[in-house]
PDB file of N, CA and C in Angstrom:
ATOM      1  N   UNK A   1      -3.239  -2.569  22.267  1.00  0.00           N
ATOM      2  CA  UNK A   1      -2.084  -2.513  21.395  1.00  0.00           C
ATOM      3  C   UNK A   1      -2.508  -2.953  19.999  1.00  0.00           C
ATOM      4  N   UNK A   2      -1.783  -2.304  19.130  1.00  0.00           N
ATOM      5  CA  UNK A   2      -2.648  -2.761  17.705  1.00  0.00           C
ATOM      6  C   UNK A   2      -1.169  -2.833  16.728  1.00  0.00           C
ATOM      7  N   UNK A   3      -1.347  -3.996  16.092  1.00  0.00           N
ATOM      8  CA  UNK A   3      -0.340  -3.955  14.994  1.00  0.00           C
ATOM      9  C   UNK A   3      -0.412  -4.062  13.688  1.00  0.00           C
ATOM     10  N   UNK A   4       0.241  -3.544  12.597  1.00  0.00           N
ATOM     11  CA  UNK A   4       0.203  -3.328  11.165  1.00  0.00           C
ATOM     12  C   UNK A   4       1.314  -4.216  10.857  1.00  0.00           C
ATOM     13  N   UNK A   5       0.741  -4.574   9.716  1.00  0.00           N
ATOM     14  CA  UNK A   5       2.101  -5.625   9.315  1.00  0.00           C
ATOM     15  C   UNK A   5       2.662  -4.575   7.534  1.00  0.00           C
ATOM     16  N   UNK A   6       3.044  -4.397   7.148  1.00  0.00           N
ATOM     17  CA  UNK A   6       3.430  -4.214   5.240  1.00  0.00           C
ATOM     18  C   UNK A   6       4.393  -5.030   4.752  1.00  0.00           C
ATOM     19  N   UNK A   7       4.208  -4.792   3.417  1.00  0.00           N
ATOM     20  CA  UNK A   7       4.967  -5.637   2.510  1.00  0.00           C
ATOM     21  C   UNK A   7       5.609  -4.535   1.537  1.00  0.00           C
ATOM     22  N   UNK A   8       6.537  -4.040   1.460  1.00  0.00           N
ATOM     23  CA  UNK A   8       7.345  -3.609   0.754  1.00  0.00           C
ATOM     24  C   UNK A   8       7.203  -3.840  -1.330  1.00  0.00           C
ATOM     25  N   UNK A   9       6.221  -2.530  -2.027  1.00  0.00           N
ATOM     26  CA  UNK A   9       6.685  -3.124  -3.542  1.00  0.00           C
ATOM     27  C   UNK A   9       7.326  -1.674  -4.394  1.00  0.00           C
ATOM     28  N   UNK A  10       7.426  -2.341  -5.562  1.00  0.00           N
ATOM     29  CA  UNK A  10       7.917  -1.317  -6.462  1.00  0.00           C
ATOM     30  C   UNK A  10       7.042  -0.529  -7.013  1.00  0.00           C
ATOM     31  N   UNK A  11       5.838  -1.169  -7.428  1.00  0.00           N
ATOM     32  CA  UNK A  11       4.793   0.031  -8.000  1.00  0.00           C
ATOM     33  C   UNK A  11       3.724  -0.635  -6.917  1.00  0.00           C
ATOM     34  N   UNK A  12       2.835   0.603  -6.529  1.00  0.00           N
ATOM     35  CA  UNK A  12       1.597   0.119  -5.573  1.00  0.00           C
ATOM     36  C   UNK A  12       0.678  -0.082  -6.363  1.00  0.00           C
ATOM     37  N   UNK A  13       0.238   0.776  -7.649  1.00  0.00           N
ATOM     38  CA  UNK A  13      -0.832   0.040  -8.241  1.00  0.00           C
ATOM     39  C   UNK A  13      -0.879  -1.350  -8.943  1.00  0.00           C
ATOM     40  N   UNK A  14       0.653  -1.365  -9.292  1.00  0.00           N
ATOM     41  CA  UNK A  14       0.152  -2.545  -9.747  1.00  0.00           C
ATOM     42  C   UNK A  14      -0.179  -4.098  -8.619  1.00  0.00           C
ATOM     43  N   UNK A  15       0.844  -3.755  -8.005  1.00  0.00           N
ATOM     44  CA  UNK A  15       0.198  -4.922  -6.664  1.00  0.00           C
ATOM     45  C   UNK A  15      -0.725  -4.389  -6.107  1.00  0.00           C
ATOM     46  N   UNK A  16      -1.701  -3.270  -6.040  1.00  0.00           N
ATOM     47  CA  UNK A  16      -2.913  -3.220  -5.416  1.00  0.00           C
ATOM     48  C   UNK A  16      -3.871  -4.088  -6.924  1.00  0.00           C
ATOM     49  N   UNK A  17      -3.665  -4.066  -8.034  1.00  0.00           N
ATOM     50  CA  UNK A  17      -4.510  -4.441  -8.977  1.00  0.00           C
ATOM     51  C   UNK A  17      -4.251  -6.198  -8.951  1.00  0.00           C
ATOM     52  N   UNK A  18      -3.161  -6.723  -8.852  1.00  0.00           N
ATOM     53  CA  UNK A  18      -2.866  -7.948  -8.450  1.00  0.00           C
ATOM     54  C   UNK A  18      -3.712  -8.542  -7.372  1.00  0.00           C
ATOM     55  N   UNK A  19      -3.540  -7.995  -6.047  1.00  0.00           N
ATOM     56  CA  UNK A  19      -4.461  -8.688  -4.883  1.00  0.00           C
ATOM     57  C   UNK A  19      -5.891  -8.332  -5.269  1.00  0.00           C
ATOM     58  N   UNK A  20      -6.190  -6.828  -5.711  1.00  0.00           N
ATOM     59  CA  UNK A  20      -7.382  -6.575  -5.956  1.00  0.00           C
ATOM     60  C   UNK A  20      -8.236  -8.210  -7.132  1.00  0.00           C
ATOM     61  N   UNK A  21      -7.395  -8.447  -8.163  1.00  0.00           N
ATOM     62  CA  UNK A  21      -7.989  -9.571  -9.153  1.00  0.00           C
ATOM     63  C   UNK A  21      -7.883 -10.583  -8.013  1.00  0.00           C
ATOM     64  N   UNK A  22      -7.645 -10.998  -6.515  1.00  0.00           N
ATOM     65  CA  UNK A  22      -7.482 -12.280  -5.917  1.00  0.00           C
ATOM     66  C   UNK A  22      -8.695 -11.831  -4.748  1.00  0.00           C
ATOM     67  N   UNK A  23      -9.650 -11.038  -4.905  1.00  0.00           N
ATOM     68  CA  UNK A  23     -11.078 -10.488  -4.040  1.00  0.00           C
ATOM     69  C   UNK A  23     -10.031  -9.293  -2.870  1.00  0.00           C
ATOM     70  N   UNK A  24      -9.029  -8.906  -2.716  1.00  0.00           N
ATOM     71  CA  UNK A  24      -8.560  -8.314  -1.423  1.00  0.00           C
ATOM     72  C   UNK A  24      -9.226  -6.558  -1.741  1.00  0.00           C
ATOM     73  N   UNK A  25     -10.018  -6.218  -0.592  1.00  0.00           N
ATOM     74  CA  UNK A  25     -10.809  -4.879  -1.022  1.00  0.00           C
ATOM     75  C   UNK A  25      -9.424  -3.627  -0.081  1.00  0.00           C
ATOM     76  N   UNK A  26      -9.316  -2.426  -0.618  1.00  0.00           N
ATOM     77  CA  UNK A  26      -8.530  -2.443  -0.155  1.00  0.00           C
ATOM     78  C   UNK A  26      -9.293  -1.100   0.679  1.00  0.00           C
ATOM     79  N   UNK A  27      -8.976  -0.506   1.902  1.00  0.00           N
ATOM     80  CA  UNK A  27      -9.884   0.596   2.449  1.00  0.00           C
ATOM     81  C   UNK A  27      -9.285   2.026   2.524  1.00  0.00           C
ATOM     82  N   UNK A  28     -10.155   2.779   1.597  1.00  0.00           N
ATOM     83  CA  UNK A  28      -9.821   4.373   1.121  1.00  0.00           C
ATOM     84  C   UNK A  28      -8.754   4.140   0.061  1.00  0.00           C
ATOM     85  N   UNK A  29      -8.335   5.213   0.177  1.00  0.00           N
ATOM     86  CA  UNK A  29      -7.391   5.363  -1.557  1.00  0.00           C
ATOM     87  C   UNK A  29      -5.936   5.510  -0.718  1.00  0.00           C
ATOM     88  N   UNK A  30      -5.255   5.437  -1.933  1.00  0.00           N
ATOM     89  CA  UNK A  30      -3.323   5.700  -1.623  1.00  0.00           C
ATOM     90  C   UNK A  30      -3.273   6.541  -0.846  1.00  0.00           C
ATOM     91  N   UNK A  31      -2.649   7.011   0.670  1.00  0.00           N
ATOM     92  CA  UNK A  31      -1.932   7.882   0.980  1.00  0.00           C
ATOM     93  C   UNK A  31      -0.674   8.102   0.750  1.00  0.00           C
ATOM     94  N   UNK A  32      -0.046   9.005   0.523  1.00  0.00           N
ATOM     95  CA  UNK A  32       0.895   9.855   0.035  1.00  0.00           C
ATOM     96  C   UNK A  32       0.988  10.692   0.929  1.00  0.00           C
ATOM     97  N   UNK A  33       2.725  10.280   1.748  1.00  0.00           N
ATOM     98  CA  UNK A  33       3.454  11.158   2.527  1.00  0.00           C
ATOM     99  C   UNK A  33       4.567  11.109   2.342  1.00  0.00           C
ATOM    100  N   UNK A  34       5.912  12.006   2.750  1.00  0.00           N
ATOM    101  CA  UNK A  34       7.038  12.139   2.049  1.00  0.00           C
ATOM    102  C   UNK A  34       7.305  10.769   2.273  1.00  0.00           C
ATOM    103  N   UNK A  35       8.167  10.317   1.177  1.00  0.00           N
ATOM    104  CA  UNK A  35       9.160   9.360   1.362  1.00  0.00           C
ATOM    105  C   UNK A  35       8.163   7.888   0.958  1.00  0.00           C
ATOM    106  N   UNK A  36       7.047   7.906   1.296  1.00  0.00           N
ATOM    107  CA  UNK A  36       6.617   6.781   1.022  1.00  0.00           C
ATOM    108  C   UNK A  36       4.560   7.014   0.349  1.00  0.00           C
ATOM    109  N   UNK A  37       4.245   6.054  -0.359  1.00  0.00           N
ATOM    110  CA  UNK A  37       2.917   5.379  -0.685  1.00  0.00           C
ATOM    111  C   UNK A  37       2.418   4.701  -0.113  1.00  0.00           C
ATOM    112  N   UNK A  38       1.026   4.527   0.957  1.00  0.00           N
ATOM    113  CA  UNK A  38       0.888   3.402   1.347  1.00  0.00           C
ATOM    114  C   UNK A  38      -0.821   3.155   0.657  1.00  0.00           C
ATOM    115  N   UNK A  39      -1.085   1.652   0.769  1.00  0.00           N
ATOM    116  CA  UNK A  39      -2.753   1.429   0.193  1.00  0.00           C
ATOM    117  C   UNK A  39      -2.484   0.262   1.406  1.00  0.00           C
ATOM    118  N   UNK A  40      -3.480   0.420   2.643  1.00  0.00           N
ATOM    119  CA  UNK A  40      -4.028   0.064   3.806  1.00  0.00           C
ATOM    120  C   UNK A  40      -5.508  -1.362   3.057  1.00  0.00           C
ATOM    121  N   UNK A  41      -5.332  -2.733   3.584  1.00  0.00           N
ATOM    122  CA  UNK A  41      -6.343  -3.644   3.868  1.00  0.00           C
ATOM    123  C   UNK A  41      -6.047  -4.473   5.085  1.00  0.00           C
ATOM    124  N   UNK A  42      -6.933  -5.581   4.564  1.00  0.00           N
ATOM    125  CA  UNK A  42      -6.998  -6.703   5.509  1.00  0.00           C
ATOM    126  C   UNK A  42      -6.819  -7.762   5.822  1.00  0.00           C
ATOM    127  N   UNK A  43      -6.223  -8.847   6.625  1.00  0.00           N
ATOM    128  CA  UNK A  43      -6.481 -10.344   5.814  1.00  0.00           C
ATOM    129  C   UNK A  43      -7.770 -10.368   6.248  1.00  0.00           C
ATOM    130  N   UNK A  44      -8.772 -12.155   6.508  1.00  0.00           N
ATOM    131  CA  UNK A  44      -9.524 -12.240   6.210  1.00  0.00           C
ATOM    132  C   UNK A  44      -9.850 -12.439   8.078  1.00  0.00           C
ATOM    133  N   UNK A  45      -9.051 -12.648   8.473  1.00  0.00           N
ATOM    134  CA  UNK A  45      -9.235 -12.119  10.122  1.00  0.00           C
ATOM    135  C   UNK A  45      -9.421 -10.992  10.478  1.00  0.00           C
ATOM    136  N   UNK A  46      -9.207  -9.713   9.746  1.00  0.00           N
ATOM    137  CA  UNK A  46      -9.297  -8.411  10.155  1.00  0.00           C
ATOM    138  C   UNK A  46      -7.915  -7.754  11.123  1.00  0.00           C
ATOM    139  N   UNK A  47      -6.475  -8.576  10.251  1.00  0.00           N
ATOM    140  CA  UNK A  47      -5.417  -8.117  10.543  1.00  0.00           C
ATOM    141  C   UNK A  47      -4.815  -7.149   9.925  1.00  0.00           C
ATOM    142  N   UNK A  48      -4.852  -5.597  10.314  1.00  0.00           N
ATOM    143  CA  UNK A  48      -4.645  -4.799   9.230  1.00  0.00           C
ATOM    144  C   UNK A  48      -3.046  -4.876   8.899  1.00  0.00           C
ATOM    145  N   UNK A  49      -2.977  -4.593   7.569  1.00  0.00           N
ATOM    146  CA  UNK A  49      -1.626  -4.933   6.829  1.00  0.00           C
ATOM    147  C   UNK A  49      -1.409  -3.649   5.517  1.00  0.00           C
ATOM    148  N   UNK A  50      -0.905  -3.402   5.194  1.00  0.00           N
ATOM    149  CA  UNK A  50      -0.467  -2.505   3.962  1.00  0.00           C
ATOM    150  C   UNK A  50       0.758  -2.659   3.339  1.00  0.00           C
ATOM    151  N   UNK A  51       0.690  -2.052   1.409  1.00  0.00           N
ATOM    152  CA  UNK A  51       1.753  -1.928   0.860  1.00  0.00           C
ATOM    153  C   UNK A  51       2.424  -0.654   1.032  1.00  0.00           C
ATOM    154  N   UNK A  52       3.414  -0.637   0.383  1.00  0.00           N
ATOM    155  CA  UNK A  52       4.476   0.409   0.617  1.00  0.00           C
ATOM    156  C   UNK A  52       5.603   0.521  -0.353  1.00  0.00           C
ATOM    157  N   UNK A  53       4.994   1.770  -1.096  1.00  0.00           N
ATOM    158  CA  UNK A  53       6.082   2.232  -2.049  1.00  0.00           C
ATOM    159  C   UNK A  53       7.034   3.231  -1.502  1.00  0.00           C
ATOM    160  N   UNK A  54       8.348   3.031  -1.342  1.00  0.00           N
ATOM    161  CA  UNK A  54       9.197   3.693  -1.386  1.00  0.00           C
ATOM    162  C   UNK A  54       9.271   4.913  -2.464  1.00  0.00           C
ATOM    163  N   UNK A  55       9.218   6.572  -1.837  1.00  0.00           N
ATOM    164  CA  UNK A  55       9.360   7.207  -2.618  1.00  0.00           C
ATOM    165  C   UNK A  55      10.213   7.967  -2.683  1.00  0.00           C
ATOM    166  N   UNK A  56      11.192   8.487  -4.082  1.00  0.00           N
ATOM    167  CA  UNK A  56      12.203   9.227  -4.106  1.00  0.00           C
ATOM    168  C   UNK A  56      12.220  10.519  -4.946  1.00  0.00           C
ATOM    169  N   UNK A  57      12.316  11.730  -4.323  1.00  0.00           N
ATOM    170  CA  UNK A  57      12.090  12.386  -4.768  1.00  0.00           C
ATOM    171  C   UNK A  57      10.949  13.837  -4.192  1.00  0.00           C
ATOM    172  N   UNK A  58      10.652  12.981  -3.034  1.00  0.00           N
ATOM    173  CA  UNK A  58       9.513  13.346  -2.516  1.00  0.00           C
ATOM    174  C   UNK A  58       8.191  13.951  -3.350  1.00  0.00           C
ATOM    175  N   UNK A  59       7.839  14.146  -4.186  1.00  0.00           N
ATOM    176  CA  UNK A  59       6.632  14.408  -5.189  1.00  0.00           C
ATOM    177  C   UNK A  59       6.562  13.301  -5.813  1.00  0.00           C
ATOM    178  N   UNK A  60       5.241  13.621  -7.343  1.00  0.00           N
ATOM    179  CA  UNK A  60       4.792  12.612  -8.031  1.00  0.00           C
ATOM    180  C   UNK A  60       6.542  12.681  -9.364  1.00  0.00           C
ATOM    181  N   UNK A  61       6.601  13.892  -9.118  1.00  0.00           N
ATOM    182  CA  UNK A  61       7.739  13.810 -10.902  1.00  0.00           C
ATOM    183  C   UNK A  61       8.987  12.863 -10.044  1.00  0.00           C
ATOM    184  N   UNK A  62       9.134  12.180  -8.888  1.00  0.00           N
ATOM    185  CA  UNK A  62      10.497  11.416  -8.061  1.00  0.00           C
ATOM    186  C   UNK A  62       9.942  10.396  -7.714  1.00  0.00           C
ATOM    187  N   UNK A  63       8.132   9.950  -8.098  1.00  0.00           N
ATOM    188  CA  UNK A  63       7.624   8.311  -7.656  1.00  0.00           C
ATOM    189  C   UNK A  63       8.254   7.380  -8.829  1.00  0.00           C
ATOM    190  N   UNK A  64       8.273   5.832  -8.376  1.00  0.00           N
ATOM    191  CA  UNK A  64       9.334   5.412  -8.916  1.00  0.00           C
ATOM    192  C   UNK A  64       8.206   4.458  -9.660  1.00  0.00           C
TER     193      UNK A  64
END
């Protein structure tokens, strides 16, 4: 059984550039699927966790 934890933000880059300045590496780039953004890491146990932009609009001209 495997679990993901996320944290819910408003812009993903900028909280990926936030944890990124605190050492957090984050693994592969943004996926982009309807409705949402996610950028996939780790804590330092190897608990995988991700952010999550809510998206509206479904394309880039409706990301918020």
């Amino acid at each position: 059984m495997s679990v993901s934890l996320g944290f819910g933000v408003d812009h993903l880059e900028s909280a990926m550039a936030a944890l990124q300045g605190k050492g957090v590496q984050f693994k592969g780039g943004i996926t982009e699927d309807p409705g949402v953004r996610l950028a996939h890491f780790a804590d330092p146990d190897g608990t995988p966790l991700y952010l999550a932009q809510q998206v509206w609009g479904g394309g880039p001209e409706g990301w918020n």
